[in-house]
C-alpha atoms as a PDB file:
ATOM      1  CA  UNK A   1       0.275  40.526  -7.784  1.00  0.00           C
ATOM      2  CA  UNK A   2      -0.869  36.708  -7.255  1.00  0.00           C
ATOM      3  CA  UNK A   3      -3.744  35.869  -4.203  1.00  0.00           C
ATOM      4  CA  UNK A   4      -1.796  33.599  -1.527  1.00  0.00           C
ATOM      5  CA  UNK A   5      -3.445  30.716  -2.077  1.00  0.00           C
ATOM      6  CA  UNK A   6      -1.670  29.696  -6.051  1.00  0.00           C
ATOM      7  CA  UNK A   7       1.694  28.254  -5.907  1.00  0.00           C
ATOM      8  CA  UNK A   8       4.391  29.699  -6.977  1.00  0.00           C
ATOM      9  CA  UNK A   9       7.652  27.924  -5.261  1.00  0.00           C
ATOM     10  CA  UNK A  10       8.435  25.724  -8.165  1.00  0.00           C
ATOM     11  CA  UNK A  11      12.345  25.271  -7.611  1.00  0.00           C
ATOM     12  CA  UNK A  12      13.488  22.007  -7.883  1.00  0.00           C
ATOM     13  CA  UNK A  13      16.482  20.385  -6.055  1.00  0.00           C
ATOM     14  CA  UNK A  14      18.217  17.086  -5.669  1.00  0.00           C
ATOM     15  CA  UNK A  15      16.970  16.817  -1.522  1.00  0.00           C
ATOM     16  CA  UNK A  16      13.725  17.846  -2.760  1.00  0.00           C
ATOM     17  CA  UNK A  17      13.784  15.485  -6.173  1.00  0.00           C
ATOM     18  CA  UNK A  18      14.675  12.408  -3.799  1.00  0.00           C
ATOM     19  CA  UNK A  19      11.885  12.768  -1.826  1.00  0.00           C
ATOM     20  CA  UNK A  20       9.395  13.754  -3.965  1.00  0.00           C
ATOM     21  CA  UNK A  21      10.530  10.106  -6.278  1.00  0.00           C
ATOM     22  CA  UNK A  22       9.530   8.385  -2.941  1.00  0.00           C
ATOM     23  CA  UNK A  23       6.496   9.883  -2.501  1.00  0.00           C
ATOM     24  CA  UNK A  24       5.801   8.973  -6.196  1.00  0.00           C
ATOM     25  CA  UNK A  25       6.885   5.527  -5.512  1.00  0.00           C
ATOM     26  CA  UNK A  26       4.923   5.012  -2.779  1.00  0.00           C
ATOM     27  CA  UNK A  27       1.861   6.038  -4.342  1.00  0.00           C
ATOM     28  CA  UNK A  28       2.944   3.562  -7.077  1.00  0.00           C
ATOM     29  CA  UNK A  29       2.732   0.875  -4.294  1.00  0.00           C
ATOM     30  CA  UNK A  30      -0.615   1.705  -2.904  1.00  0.00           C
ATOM     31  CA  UNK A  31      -2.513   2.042  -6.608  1.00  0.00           C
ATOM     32  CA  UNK A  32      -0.832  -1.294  -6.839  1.00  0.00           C
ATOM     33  CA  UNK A  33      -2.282  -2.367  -4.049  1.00  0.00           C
ATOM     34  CA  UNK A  34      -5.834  -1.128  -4.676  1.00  0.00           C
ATOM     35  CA  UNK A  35      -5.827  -3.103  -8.335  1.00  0.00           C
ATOM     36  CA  UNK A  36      -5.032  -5.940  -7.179  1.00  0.00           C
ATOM     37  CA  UNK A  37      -7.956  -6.112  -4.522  1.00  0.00           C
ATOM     38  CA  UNK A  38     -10.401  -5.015  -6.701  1.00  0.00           C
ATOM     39  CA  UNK A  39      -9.507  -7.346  -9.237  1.00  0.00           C
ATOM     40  CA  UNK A  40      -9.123  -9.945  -6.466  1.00  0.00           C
ATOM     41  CA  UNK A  41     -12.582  -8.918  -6.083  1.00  0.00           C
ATOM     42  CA  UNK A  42     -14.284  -9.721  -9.003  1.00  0.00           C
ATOM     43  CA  UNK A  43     -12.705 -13.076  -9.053  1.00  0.00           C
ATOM     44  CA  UNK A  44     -14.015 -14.090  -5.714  1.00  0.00           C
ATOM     45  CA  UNK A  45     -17.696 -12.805  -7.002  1.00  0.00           C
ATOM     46  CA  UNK A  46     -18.090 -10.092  -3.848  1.00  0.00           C
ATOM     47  CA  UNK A  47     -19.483  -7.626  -6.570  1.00  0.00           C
ATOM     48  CA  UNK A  48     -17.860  -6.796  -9.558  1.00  0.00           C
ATOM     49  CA  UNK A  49     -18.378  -2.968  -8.913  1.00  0.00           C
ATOM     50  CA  UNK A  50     -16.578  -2.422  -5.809  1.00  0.00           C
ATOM     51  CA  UNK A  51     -13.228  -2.982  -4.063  1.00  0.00           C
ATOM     52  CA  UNK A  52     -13.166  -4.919  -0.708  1.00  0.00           C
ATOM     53  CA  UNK A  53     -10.403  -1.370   0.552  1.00  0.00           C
ATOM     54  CA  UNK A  54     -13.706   0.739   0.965  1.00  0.00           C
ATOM     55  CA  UNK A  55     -15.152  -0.757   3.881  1.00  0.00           C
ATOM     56  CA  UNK A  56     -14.134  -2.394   7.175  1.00  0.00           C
ATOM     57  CA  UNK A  57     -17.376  -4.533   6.609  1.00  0.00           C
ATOM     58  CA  UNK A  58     -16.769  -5.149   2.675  1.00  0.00           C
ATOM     59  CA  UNK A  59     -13.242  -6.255   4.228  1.00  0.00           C
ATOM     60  CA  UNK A  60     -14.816  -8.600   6.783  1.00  0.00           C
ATOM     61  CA  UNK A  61     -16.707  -9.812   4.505  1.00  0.00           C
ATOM     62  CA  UNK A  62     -14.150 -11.028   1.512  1.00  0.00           C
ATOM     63  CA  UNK A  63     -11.512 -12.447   4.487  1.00  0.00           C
ATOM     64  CA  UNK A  64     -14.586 -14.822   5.582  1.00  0.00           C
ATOM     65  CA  UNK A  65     -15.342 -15.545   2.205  1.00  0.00           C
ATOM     66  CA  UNK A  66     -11.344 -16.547   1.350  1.00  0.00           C
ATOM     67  CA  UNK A  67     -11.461 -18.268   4.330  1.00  0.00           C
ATOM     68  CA  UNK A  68     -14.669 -20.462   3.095  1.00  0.00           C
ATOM     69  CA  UNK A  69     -12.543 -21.490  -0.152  1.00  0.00           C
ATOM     70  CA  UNK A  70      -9.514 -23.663  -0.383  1.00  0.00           C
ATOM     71  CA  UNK A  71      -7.338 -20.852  -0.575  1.00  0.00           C
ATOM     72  CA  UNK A  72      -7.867 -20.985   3.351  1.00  0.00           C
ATOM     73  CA  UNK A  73      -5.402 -24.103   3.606  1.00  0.00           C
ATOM     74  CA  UNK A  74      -2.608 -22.051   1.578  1.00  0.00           C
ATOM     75  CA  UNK A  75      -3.379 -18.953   3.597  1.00  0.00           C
ATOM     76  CA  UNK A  76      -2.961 -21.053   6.709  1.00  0.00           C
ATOM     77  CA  UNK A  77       0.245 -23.196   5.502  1.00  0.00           C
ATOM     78  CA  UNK A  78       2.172 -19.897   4.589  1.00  0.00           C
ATOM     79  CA  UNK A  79       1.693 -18.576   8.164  1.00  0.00           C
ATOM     80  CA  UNK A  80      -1.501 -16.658   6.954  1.00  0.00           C
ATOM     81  CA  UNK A  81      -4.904 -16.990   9.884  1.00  0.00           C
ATOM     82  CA  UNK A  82      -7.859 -15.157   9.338  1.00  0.00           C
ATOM     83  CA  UNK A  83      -7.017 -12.744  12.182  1.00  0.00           C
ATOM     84  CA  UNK A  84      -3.451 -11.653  10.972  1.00  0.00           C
ATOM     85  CA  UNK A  85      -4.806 -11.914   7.301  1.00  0.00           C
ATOM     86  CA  UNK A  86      -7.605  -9.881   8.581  1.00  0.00           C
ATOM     87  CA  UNK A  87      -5.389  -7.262  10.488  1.00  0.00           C
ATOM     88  CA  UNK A  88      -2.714  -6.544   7.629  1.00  0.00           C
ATOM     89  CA  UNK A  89      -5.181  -6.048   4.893  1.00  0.00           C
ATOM     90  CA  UNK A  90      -7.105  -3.428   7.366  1.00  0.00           C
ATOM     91  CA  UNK A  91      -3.848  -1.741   8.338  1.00  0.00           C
ATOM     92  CA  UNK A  92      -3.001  -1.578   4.391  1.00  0.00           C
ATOM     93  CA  UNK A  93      -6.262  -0.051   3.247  1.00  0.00           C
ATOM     94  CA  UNK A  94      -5.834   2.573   5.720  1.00  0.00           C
ATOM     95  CA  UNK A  95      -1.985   3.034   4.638  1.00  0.00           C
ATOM     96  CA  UNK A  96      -3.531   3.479   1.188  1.00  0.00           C
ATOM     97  CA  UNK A  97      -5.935   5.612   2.360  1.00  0.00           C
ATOM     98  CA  UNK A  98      -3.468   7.797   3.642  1.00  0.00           C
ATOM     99  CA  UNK A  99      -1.154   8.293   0.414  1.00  0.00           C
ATOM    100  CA  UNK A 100      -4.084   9.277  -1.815  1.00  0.00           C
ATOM    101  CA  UNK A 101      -5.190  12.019   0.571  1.00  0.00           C
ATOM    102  CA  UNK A 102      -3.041  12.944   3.193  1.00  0.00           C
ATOM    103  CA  UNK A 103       0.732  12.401   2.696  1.00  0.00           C
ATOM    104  CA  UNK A 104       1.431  14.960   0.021  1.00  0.00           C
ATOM    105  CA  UNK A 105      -0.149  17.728   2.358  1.00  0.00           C
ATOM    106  CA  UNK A 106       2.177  21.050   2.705  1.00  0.00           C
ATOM    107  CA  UNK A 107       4.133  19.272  -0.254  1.00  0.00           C
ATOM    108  CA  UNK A 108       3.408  22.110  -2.468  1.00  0.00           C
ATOM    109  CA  UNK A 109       6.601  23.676  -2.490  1.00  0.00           C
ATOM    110  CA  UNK A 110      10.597  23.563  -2.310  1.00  0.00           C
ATOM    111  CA  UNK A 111      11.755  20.889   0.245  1.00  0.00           C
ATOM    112  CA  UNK A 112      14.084  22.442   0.872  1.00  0.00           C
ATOM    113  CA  UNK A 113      12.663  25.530   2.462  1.00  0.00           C
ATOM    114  CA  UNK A 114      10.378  22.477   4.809  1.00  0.00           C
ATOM    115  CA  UNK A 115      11.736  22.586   8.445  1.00  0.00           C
ATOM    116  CA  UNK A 116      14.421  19.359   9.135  1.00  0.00           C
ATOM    117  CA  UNK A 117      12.054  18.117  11.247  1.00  0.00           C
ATOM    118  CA  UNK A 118       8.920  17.813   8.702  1.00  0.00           C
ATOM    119  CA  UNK A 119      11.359  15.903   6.505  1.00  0.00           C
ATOM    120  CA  UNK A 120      12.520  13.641   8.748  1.00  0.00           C
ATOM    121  CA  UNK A 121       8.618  13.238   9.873  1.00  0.00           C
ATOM    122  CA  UNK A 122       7.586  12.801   6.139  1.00  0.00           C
ATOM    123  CA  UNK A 123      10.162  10.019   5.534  1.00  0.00           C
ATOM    124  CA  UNK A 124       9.174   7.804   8.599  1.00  0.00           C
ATOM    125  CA  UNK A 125       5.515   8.444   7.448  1.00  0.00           C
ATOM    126  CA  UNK A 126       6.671   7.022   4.002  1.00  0.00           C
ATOM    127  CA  UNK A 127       8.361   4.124   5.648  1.00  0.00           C
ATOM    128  CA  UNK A 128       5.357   3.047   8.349  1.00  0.00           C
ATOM    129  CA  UNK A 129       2.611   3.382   5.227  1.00  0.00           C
ATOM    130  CA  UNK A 130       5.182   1.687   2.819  1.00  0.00           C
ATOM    131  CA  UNK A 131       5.528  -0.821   5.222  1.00  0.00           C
ATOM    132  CA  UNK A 132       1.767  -1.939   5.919  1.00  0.00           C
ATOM    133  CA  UNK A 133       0.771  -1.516   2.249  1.00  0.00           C
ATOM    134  CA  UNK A 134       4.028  -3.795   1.656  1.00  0.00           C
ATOM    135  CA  UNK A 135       2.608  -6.346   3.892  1.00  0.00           C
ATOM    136  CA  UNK A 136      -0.879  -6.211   2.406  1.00  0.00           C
ATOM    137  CA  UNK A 137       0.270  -6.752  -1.183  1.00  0.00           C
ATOM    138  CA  UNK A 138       2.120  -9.847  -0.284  1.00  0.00           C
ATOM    139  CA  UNK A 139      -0.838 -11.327   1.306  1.00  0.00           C
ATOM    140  CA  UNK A 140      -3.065  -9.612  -1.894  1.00  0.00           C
ATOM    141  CA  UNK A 141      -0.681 -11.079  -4.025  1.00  0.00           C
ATOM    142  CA  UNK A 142      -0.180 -14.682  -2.777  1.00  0.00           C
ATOM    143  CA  UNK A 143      -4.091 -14.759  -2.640  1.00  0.00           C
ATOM    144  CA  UNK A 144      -4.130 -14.040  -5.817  1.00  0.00           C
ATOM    145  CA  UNK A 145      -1.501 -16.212  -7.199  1.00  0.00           C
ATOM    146  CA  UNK A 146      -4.041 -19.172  -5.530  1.00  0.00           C
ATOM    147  CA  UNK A 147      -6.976 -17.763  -7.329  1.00  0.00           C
ATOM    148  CA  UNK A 148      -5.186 -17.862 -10.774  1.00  0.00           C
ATOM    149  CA  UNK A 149      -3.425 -20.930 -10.292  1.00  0.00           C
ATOM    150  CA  UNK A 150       0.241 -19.257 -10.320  1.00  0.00           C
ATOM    151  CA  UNK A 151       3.335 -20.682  -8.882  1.00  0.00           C
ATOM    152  CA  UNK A 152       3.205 -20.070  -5.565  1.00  0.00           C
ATOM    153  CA  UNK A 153       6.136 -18.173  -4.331  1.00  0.00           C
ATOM    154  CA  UNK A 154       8.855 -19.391  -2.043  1.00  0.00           C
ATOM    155  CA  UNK A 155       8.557 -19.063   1.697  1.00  0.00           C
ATOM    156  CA  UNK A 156      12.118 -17.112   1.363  1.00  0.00           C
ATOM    157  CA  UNK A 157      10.904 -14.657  -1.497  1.00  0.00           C
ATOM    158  CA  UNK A 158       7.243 -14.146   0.459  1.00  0.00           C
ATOM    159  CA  UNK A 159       9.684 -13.458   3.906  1.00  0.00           C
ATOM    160  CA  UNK A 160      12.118 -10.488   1.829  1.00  0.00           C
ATOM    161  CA  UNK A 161       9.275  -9.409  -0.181  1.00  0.00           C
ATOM    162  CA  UNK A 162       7.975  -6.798   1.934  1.00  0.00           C
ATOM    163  CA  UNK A 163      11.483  -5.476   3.342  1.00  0.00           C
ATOM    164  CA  UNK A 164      12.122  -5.483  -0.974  1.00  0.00           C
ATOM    165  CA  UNK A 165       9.393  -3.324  -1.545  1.00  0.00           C
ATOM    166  CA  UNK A 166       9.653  -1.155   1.226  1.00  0.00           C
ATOM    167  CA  UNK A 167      13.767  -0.862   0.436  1.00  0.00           C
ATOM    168  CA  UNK A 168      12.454   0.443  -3.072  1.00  0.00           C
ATOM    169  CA  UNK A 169       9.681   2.816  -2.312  1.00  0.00           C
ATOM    170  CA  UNK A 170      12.014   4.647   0.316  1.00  0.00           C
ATOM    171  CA  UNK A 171      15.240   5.016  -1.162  1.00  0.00           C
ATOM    172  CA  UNK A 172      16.528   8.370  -1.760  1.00  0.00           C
END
C-alpha cells in the first residue's frame, strides 16, 4: 500500500507527450527570458547580484535607467516608449512567474485521464504566458543587441518574432 500523496500515474501517451513538450518549451522561453535580464542587468550596472524580474520597483528602476542612455532613441525609433516598454516587461515577469510555479500544477499525472476542459484551459494558459514572455524577450533582446553593439534586427523580423516564438512554444 502507497499514502495518497506519491505519484504513481506514470503512463505516457502521445496527447499527453504533446503537451507536456509545450509545457517544457515554454519553460525554455521564460528561463530564456530571465538570463537575458539578469545579464542585461549587470551590463547596465543596476547590481550585479540581482535580476531587474524580482521587483516591480527593481523594474521601474532599470526602464528609467535605459531610458537615461542612448539606447532610449533605439527603443523609441523601433516603436518602443517607456510606458509600453515598461508594461510588456511587467506583464512578462509575471508570465515567467507563472511557469516556474504555477502552470505545471495538477500536471502530475496521465493527460489523458485530465477533464477536456483542463486541457483546453492549460493550452490557452500556455499561449497567453507564451505570448507576454514572447513580447518581453523581443524588447529584452533588442535592448540587448544595443548594449553589445549587435546588428540590430529588422523591423520585419522584430514584428514576426513574437508570433515565431509563440508558434514554437505551443505547437503540439
Amino acid at each position: 500500500m502507497k499514502p495518497d500523496i506519491f505519484m504513481d500515474n506514470f503512463e505516457r501517451t502521445e496527447c499527453g507527450d504533446s503537451h507536456f513538450a509545450a509545457v517544457g518549451r515554454l519553460l525554455t522561453l521564460a528561463t530564456r527570458f530571465e538570463r537575458i535580464c539578469k545579464t542585461i542587468t549587470v551590463l547596465v550596472e543596476i547590481n550585479n547580484d540581482t535580476s531587474l524580474i524580482d521587483s516591480e520597483q527593481k523594474l521601474e528602476s532599470f526602464i528609467s535607467k535605459l531610458y537615461r542612455m542612448d539606447l532610449a532613441i533605439h527603443l523609441t525609433s523601433f516603436g518602443f516608449d517607456d510606458n509600453s516598454v515598461s508594461t510588456i516587461l511587467t506583464n512578462a515577469r509575471l508570465a515567467r512567474n507563472k511557469v516556474a510555479h504555477v502552470v505545471s500544477i495538477g500536471l502530475d499525472g496521465c493527460l489523458d485521464e485530465v477533464p477536456k476542459q483542463k486541457i483546453f484551459d492549460l493550452n490557452a494558459q500556455i499561449l497567453e504566458l507564451a505570448s507576454q514572455i514572447a513580447e518581453g524577450d523581443k524588447v529584452i533582446s533588442f535592448a540587448m543587441s544595443l548594449l553589445t553593439n549587435e546588428v540590430l534586427p529588422t523591423q520585419m523580423h522584430l514584428k514576426s518574432y513574437s508570433n515565431r516564438l509563440v508558434d514554437w512554444v505551443c505547437e503540439l
